[in-house]
Protein backbone atom coordinates (compact mmCIF):
# COMPACT_ATOMS: atom_id res chain seq x y z
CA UNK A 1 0.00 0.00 0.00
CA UNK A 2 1.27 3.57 -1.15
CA UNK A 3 2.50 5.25 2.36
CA UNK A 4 0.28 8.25 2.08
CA UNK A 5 -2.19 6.02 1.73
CA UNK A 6 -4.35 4.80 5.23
CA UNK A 7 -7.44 2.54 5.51
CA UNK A 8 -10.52 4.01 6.82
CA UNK A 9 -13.90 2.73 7.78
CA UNK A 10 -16.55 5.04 8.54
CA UNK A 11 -20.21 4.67 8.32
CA UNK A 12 -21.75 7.11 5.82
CA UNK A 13 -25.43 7.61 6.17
CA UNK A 14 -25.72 4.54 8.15
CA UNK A 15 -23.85 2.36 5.76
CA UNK A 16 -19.99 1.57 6.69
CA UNK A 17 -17.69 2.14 3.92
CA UNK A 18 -14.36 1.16 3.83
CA UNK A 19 -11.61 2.84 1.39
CA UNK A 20 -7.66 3.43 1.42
CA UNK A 21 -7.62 7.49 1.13
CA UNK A 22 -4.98 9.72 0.77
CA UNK A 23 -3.58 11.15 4.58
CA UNK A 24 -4.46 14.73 3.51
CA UNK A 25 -7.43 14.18 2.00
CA UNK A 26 -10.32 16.34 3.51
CA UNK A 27 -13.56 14.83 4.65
CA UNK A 28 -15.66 17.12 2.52
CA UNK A 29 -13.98 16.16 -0.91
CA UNK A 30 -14.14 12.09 0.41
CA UNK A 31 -17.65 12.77 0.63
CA UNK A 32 -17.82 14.47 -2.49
CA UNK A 33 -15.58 12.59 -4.65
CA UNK A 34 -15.04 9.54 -3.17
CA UNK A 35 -18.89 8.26 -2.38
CA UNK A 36 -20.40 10.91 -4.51
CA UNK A 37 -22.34 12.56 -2.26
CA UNK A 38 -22.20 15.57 -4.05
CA UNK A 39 -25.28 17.30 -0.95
CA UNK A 40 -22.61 18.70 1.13
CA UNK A 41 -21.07 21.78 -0.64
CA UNK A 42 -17.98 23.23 -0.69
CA UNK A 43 -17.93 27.33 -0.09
CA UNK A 44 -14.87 28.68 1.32
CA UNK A 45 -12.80 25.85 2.46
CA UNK A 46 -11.95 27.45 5.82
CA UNK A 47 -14.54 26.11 8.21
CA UNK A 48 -15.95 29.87 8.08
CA UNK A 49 -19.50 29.63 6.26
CA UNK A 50 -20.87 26.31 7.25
CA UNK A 51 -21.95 25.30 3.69
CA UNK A 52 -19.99 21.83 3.92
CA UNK A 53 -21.55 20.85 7.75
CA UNK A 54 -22.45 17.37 8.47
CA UNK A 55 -22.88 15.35 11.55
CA UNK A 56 -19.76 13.21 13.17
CA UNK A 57 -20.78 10.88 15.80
CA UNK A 58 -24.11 12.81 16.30
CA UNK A 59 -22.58 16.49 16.46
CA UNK A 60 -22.69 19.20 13.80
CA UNK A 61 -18.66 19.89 12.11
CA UNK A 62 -17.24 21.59 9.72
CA UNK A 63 -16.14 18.88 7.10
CA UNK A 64 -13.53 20.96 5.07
CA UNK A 65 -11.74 21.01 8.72
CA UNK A 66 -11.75 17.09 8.68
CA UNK A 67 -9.42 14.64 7.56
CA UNK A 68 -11.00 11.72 6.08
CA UNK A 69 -8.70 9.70 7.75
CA UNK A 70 -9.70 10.69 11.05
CA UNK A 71 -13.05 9.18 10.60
CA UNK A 72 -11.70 6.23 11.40
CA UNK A 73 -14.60 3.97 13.39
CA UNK A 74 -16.79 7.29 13.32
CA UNK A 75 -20.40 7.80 11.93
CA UNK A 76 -21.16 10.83 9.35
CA UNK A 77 -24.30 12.03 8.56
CA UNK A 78 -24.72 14.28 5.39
CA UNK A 79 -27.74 16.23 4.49
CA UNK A 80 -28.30 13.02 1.69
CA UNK A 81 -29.39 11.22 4.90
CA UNK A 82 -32.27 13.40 5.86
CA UNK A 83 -34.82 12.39 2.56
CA UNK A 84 -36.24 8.98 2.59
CA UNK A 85 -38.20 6.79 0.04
CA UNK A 86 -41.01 8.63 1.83
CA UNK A 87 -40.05 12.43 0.91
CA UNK A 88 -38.48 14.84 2.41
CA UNK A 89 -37.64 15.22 6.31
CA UNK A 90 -40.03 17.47 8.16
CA UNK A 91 -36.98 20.00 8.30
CA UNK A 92 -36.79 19.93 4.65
CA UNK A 93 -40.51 20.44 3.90
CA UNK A 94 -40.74 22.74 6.77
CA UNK A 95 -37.79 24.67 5.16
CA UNK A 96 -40.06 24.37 1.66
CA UNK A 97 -43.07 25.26 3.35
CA UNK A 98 -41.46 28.61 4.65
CA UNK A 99 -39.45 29.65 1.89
CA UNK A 100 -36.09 29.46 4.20
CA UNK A 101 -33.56 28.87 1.11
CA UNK A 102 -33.01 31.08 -2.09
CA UNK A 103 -30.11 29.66 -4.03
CA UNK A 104 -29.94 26.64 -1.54
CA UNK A 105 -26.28 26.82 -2.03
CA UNK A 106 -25.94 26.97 2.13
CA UNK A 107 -29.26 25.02 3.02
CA UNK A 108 -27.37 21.84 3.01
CA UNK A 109 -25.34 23.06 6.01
CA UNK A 110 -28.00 24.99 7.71
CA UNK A 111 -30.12 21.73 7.53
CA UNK A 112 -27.76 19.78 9.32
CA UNK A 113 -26.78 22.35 11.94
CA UNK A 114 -30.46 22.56 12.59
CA UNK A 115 -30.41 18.93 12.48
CA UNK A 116 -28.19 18.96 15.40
CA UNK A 117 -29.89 21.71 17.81
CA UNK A 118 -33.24 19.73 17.56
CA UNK A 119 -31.39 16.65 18.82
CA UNK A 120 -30.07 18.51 21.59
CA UNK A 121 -32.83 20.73 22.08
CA UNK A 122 -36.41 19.65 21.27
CA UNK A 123 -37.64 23.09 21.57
CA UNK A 124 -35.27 26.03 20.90
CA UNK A 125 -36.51 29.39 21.72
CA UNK A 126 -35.81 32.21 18.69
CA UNK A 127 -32.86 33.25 20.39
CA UNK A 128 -31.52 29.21 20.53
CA UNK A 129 -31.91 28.68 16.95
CA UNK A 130 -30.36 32.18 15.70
CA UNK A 131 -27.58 31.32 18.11
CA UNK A 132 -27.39 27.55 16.65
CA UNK A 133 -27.25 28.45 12.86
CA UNK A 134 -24.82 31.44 13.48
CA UNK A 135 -22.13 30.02 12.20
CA UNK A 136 -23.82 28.70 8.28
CA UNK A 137 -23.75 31.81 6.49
CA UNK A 138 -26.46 32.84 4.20
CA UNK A 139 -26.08 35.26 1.51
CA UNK A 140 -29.75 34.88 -0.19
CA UNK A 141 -32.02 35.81 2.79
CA UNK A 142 -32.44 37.30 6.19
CA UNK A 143 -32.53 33.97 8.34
CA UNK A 144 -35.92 35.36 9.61
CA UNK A 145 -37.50 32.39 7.03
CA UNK A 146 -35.08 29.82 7.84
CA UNK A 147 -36.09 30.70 11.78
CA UNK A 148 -39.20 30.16 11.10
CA UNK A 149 -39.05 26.70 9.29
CA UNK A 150 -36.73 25.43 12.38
CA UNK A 151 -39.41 26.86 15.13
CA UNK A 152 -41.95 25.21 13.16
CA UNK A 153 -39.89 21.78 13.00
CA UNK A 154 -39.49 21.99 16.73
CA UNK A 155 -43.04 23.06 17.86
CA UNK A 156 -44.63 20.30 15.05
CA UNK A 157 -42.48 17.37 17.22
CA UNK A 158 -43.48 18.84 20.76
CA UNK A 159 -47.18 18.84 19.64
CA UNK A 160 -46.78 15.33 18.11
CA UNK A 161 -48.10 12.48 20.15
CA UNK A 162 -45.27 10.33 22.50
């Protein structure tokens, strides 16, 4: 095996895949180019705007900050994950519903960081989510929309039956 090279098993979406990968290669562009999972997009490459988050082990990261060689034994979750045969999520349609993307460019990351504060926290006040999604930048809209799909997410689930 070339020495740059380094075995890595990771489960992707709740399948494990297993692939020799480069030592420097970035999760992001393993994601991308290696599985094809072309729903996490790449926007500046620094870990600054958010577009590329997904979920390791459960917890919203930045995965242009990522080696893919650190997901050793780890779980990832990319925005691919949240559709089913069914439809969409009830993030995604609320985020239809509500008109919370423009481009969409950033939505994948924004899905998934909301994805993450309504794991942790059921029911986010305004403040919560505003504070949770600070860090996925937005260039199309005013977040007020994208607010207001999350709230609705989160007040749809508390309503819903146990």
């Amino acid at each position: 095996m070339d020495e740059s090279k380094v075995p890595v098993r990771v489960n992707v979406n709740g399948e494990w895949v297993e692939r020799s990968v480069d030592d420097r290669l970035l999760l992001v562009d393993f994601l991308r180019q290696e599985l094809r999972l072309t729903g996490t997009h790449i926007g500046c490459a620094h870990g600054v705007c958010g577009a590329c988050t997904v979920l390791i082990d459960d917890r919203s990261a930045r995965s242009c900050l990522a080696f893919a060689a650190q997901m050793d034994g780890h779980s990832v979750r990319t925005v691919d994950s949240l559709a089913s045969d069914a439809g969409l999520s009830d993030l995604q349609q609320s985020f239809h519903e509500h008109h919370a993307l423009q481009c969409g460019f950033c939505t994948p990351g924004v899905l998934m960081a909301a994805t993450d504060l309504l794991a942790r926290n059921p029911a986010p006040s305004e403040s919560e989510i505003r504070q949770a999604l600070a860090g996925n930048l937005c260039r199309c809209t005013g977040y007020v929309n994208i607010v207001k799909a999350v709230a609705a997410v989160a007040g749809r689930r508390s309503d819903a039956p146990r």
